[in-house]
Protein backbone atom coordinates (compact mmCIF):
# COMPACT_ATOMS: atom_id res chain seq x y z
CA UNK A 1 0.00 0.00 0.00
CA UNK A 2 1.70 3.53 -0.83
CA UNK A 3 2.23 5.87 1.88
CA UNK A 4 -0.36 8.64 2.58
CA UNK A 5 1.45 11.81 0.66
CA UNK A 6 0.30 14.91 3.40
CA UNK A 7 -3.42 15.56 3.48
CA UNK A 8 -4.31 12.79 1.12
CA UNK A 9 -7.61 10.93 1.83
CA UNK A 10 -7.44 7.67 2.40
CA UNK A 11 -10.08 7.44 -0.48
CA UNK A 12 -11.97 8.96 -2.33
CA UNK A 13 -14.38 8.66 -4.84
CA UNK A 14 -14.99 10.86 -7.39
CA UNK A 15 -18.57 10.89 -9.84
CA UNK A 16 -18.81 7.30 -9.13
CA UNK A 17 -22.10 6.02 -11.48
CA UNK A 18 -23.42 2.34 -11.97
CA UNK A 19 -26.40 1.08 -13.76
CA UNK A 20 -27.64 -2.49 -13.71
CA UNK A 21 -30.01 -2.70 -17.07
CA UNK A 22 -32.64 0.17 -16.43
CA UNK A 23 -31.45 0.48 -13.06
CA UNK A 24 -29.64 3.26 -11.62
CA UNK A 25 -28.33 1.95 -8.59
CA UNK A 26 -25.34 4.69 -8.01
CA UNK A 27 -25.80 8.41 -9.42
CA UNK A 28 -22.61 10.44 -9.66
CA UNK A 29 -21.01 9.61 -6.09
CA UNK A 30 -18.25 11.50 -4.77
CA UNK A 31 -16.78 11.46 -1.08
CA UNK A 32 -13.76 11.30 1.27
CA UNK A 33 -12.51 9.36 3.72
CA UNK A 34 -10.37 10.60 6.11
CA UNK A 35 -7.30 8.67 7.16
CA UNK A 36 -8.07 6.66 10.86
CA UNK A 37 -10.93 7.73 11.15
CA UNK A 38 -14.75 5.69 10.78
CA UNK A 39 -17.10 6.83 8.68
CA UNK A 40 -20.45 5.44 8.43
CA UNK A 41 -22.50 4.86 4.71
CA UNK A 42 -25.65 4.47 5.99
CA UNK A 43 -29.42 4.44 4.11
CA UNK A 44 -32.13 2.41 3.56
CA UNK A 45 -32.02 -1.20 2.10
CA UNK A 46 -31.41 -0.47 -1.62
CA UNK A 47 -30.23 3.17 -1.26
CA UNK A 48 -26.91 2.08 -3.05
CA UNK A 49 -24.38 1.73 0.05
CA UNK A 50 -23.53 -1.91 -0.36
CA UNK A 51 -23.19 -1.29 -4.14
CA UNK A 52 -20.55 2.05 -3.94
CA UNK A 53 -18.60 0.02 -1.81
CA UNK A 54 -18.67 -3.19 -4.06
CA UNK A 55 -17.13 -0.79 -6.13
CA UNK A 56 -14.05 -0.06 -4.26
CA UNK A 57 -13.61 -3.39 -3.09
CA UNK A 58 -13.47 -4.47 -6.67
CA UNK A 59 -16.37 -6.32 -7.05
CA UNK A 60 -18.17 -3.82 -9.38
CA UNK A 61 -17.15 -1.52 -12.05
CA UNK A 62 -17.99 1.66 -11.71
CA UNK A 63 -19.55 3.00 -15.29
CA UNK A 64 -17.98 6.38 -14.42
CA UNK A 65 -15.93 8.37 -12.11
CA UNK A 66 -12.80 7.55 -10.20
CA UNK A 67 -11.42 5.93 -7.11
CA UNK A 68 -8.00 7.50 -5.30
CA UNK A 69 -6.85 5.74 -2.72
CA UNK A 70 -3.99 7.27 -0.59
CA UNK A 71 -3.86 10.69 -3.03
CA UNK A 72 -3.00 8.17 -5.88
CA UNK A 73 -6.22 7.56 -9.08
CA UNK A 74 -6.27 3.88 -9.26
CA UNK A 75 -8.24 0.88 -10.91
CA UNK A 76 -10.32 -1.48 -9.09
CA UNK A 77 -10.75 -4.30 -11.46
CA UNK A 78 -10.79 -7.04 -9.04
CA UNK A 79 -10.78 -7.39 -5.42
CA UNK A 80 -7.27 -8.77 -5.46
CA UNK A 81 -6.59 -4.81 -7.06
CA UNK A 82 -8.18 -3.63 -3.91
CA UNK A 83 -6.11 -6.09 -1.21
CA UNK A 84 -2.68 -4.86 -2.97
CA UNK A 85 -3.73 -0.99 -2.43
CA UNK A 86 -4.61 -2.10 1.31
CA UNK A 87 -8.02 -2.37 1.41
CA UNK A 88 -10.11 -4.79 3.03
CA UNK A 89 -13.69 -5.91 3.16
CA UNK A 90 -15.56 -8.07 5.84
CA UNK A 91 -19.17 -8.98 4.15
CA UNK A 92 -22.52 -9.57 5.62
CA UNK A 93 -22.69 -12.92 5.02
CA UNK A 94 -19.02 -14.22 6.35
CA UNK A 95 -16.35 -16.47 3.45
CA UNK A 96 -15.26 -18.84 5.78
CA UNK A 97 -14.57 -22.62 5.41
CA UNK A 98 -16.39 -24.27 8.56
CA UNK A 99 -14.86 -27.25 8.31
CA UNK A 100 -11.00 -25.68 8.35
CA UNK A 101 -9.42 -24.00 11.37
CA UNK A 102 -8.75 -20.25 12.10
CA UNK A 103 -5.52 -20.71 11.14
CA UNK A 104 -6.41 -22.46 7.70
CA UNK A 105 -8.54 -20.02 7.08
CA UNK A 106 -6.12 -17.47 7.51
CA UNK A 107 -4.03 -18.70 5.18
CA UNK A 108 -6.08 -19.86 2.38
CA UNK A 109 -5.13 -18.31 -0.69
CA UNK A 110 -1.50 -17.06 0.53
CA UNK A 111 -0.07 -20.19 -0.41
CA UNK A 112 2.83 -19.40 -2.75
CA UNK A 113 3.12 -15.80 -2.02
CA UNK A 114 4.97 -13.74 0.55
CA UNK A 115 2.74 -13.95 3.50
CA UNK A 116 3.30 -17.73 3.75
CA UNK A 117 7.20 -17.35 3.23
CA UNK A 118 7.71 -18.14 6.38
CA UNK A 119 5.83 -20.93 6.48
CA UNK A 120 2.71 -21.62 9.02
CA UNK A 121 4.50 -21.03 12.01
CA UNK A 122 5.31 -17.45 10.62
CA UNK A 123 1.63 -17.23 10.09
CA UNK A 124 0.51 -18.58 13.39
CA UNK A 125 2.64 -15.94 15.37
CA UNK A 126 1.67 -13.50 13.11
CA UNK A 127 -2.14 -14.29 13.79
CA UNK A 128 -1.25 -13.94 17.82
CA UNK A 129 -0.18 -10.60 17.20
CA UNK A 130 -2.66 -9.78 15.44
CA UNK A 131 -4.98 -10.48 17.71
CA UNK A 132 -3.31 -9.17 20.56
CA UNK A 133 -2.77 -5.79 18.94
CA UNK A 134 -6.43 -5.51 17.92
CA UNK A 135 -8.40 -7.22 20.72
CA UNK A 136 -9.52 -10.34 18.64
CA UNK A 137 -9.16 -12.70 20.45
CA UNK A 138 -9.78 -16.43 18.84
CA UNK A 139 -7.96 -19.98 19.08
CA UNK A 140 -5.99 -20.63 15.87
CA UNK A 141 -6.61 -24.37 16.00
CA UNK A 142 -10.51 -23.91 16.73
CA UNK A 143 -13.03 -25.10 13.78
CA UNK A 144 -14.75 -22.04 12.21
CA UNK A 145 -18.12 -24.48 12.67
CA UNK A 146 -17.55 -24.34 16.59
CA UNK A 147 -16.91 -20.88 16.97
CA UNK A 148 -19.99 -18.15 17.88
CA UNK A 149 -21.23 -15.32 15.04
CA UNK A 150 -19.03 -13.06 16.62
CA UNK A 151 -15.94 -15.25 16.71
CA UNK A 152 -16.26 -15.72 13.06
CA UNK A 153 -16.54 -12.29 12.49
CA UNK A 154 -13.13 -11.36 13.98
CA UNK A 155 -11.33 -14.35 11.97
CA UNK A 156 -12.89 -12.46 9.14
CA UNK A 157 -11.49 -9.52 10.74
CA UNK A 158 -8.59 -10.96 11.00
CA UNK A 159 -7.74 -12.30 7.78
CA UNK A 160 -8.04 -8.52 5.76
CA UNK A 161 -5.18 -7.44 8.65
CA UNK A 162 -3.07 -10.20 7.78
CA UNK A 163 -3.45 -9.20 4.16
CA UNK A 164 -2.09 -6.20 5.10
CA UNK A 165 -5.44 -4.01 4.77
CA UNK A 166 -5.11 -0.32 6.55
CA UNK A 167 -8.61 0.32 4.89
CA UNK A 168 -11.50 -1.63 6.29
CA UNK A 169 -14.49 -2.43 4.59
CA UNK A 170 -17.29 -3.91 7.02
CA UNK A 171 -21.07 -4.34 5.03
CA UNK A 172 -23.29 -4.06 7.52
CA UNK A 173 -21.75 -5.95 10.55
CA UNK A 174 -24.33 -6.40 12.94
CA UNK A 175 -26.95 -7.87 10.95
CA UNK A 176 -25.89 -11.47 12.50
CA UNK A 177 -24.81 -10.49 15.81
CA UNK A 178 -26.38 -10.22 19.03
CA UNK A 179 -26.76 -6.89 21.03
CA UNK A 180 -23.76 -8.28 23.46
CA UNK A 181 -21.44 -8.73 20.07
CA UNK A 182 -22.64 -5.60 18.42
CA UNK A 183 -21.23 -3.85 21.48
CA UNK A 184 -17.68 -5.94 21.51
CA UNK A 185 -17.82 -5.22 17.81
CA UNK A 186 -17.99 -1.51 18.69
CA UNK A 187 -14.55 -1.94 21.18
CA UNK A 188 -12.92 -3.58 18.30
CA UNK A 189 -13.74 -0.83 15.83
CA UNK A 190 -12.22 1.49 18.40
CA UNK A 191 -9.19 0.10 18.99
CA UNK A 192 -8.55 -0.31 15.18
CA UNK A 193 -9.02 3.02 14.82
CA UNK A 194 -6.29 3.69 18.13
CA UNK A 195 -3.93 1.77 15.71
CA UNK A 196 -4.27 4.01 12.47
CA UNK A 197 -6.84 1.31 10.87
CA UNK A 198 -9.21 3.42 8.53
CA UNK A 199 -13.14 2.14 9.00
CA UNK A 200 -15.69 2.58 6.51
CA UNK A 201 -19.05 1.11 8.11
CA UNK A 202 -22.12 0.07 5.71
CA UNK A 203 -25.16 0.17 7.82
CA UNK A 204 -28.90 1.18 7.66
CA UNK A 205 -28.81 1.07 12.12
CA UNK A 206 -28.54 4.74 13.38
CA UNK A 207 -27.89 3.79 16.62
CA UNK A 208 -24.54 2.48 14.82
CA UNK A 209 -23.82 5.24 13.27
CA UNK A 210 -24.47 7.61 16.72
CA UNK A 211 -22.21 4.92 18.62
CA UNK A 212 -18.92 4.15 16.19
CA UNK A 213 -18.60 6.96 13.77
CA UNK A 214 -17.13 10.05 13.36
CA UNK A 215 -18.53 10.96 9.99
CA UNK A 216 -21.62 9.92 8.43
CA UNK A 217 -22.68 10.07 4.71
CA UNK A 218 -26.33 9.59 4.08
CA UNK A 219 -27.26 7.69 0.93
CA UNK A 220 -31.00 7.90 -0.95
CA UNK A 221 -31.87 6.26 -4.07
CA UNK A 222 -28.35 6.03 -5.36
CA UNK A 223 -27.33 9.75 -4.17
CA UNK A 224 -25.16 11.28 -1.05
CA UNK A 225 -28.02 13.64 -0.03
CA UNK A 226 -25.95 14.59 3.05
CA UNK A 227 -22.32 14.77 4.96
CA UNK A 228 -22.01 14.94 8.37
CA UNK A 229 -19.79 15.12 11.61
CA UNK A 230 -21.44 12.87 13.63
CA UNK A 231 -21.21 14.68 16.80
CA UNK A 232 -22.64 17.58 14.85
CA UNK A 233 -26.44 15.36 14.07
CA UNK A 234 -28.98 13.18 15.72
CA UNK A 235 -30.70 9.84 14.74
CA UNK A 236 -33.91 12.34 14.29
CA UNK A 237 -32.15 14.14 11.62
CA UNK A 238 -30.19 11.58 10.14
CA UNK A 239 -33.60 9.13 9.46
CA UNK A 240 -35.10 12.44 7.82
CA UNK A 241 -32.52 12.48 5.56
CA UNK A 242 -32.85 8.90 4.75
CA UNK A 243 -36.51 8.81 3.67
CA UNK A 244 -37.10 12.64 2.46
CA UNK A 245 -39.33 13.75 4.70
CA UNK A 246 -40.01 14.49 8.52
CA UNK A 247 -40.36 11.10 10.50
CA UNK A 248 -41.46 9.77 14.13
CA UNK A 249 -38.46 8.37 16.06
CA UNK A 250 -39.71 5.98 18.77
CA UNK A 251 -37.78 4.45 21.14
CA UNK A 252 -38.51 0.77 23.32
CA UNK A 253 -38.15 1.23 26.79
CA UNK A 254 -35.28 -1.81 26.85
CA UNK A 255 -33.69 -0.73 23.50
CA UNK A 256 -30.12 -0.18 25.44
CA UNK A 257 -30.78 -3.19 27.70
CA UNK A 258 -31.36 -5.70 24.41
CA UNK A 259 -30.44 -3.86 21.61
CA UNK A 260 -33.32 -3.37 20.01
CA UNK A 261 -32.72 -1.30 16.94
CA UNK A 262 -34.18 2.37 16.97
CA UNK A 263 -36.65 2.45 14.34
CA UNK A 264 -37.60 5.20 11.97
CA UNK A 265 -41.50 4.94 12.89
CA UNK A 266 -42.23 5.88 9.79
CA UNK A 267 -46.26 6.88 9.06
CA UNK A 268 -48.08 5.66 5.81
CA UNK A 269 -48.18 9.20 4.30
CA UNK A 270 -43.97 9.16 4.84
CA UNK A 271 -43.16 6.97 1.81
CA UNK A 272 -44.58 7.31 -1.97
CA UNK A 273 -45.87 3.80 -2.99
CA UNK A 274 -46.10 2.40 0.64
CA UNK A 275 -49.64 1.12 -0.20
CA UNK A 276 -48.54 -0.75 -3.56
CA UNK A 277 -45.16 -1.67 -1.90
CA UNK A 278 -47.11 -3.39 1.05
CA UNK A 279 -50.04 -4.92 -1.00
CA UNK A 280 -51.22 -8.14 -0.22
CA UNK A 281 -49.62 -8.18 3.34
CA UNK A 282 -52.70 -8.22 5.78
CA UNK A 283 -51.58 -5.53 9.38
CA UNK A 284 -50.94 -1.78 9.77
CA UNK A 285 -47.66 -0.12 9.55
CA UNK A 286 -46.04 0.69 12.91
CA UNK A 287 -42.63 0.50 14.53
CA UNK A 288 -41.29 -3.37 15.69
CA UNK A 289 -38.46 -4.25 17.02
CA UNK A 290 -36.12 -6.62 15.10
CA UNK A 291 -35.68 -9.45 16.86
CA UNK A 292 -32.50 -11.41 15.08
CA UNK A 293 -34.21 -14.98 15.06
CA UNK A 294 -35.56 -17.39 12.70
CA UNK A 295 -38.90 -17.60 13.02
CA UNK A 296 -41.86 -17.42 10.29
CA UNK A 297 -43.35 -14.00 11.08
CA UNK A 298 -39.40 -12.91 10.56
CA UNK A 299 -39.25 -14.74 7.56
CA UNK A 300 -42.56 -12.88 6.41
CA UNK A 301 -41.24 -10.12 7.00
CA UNK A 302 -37.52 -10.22 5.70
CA UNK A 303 -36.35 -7.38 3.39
CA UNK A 304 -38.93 -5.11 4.49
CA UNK A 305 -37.24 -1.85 5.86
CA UNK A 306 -37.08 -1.43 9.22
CA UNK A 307 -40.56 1.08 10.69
CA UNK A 308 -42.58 -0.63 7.48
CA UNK A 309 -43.06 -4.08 9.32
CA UNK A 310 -46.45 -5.75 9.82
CA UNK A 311 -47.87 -5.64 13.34
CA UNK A 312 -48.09 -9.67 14.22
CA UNK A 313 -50.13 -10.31 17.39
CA UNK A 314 -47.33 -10.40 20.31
CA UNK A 315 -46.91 -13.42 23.20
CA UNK A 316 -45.07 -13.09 26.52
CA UNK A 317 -43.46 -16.03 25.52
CA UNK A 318 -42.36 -14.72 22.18
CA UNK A 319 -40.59 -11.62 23.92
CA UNK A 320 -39.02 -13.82 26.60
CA UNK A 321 -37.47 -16.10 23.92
CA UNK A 322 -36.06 -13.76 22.21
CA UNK A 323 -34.30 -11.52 25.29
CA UNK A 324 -33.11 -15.07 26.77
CA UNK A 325 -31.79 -15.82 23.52
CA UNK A 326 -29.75 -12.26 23.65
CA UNK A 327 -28.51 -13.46 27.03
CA UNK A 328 -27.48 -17.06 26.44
CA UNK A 329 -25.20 -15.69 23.09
């Protein structure tokens, strides 16, 4: 990775555009990202967040505009393009091999190359410092299939910092974690940053962005409607810009004891097509909390964004599962 020439952004993107058919997922994109710092991407589910950043990391090409990375233009053909300019990405939906170890996983892909020149007990000690520099803690010889969510996600964590990645990707990171991880995820965020680590966090949770960033970008329909300092905004203001309009924030009573996701509480009038997008699901729109289990009514309700949920008639029994569940993870 080159060296950051003085007051060179770590990256930026400049007029960044991609179509997919009659689609215009990203519309003329441009932004900065501050060395060591985190800054948060965050929008609703299809505001084009997961798709600019599929673009730096490679997966994507951009139909126009360009990418800098470190004050340098460069092209991102490939993910393997982005890994040599330092950049990492940790995805939703984790690329591990259950069956191999942490350490296997670590490794896969380096065989041949410089990282595995000294062989695997070069790469086991480097995986121990690793993880003692960063806080991720995780047993080398441990099967990926026997480790917890949030174990998996620091192997994952920990294979883009032994590729050498100073830039760090993470696509929404809490979607499979419980309130007690999304909290140690937060520490470990921190202390990457302590160590000169730049974050980039994809996420449409504002109580994310409030917690772990110090800048936040606000994606709609393919745009950057907004740039802020975090410190400088509120979740009120911040879901505004997200949907367009003025919005009801409503909070749950034991949303900092569980984790229960702020939601927009957005009314029917706040979103054009809510009636058509809805159609043929049978309850009123109101705020639920998003309970990260597997049953049918979340099943029903998957992709939906969060505030436009059906009501579902609620048990004691259903609550209780769900906050013992929090507490037994």
């Amino acid at each position: 990775m080159q060296a950051l020439t003085p007051a060179a952004a770590a990256i930026e993107l400049r007029g960044i555009d991609k179509s997919f058919g009659s689609v215009h997922a990203v519309r003329g994109v441009s932004l900065r990202i501050e060395p060591g710092t985190i800054t948060g991407i965050v929008g609703e589910n299809g505001a084009g967040k997961s798709t600019l950043m599929s673009i730096l990391y490679g997966l994507y090409r951009a139909d126009a505009g360009e990418i800098w990375v470190c004050g340098r233009a460069v092209e991102m053909t490939s993910p393997r393009d982005a890994i040599v300019h330092g950049i990492g990405m940790v995805h939703q939906h984790f690329m591990l091999i259950d069956t191999f170890t942490v350490l296997e996983n670590l490794v896969l892909g380096a065989e041949g190359g410089l990282l595995l020149a000294g062989g695997l007990a070069a790469a086991r000690a480097e995986l121990a410092r690793l993880a003692r520099d960063y806080g991720l803690s995780v047993d080398p010889d441990a099967r990926v299939a026997d480790l917890s969510v949030g174990e998996q996600q620091r192997v994952e964590i920990l294979k883009v910092l032994f590729r050498g990645a100073r830039i760090l990707i993470l696509d929404e990171p809490s979607a499979v974690l419980t309130p007690q991880e999304t909290d140690r995820l937060f520490d470990i965020l921190r202390t990457l940053k302590e160590r000169g680590v730049t974050v980039i966090l994809i996420t449409h949770k504002l109580r994310e962005i409030m917690a772990a960033t110090d800048r936040v970008y606000v994606m709609r329909q393919g745009q950057i409607v907004a740039e802020r300092f975090t410190r400088d905004t509120g979740s009120e203001e911040l879901a505004e810009l997200m949907v367009g309009r003025k919005v009801r924030l409503g909070k749950r009573p034991d949303d900092h004891t569980y984790g229960w996701d702020n939601e927009y509480g957005v009314e029917e009038h706040d979103l054009p097509g809510l009636k058509q997008a809805l159609s043929g699901i049978d309850g009123p729109v109101h705020r639920r909390q998003h309970q990260h289990s597997c049953n049918h009514r979340d099943r029903f309700t998957h992709g939906l964004p969060p505030g436009l949920r059906p009501r579902f008639p609620a048990t004691r029994s259903a609550s209780h599962s769900a906050r013992q569940s929090a507490r037994d993870r």
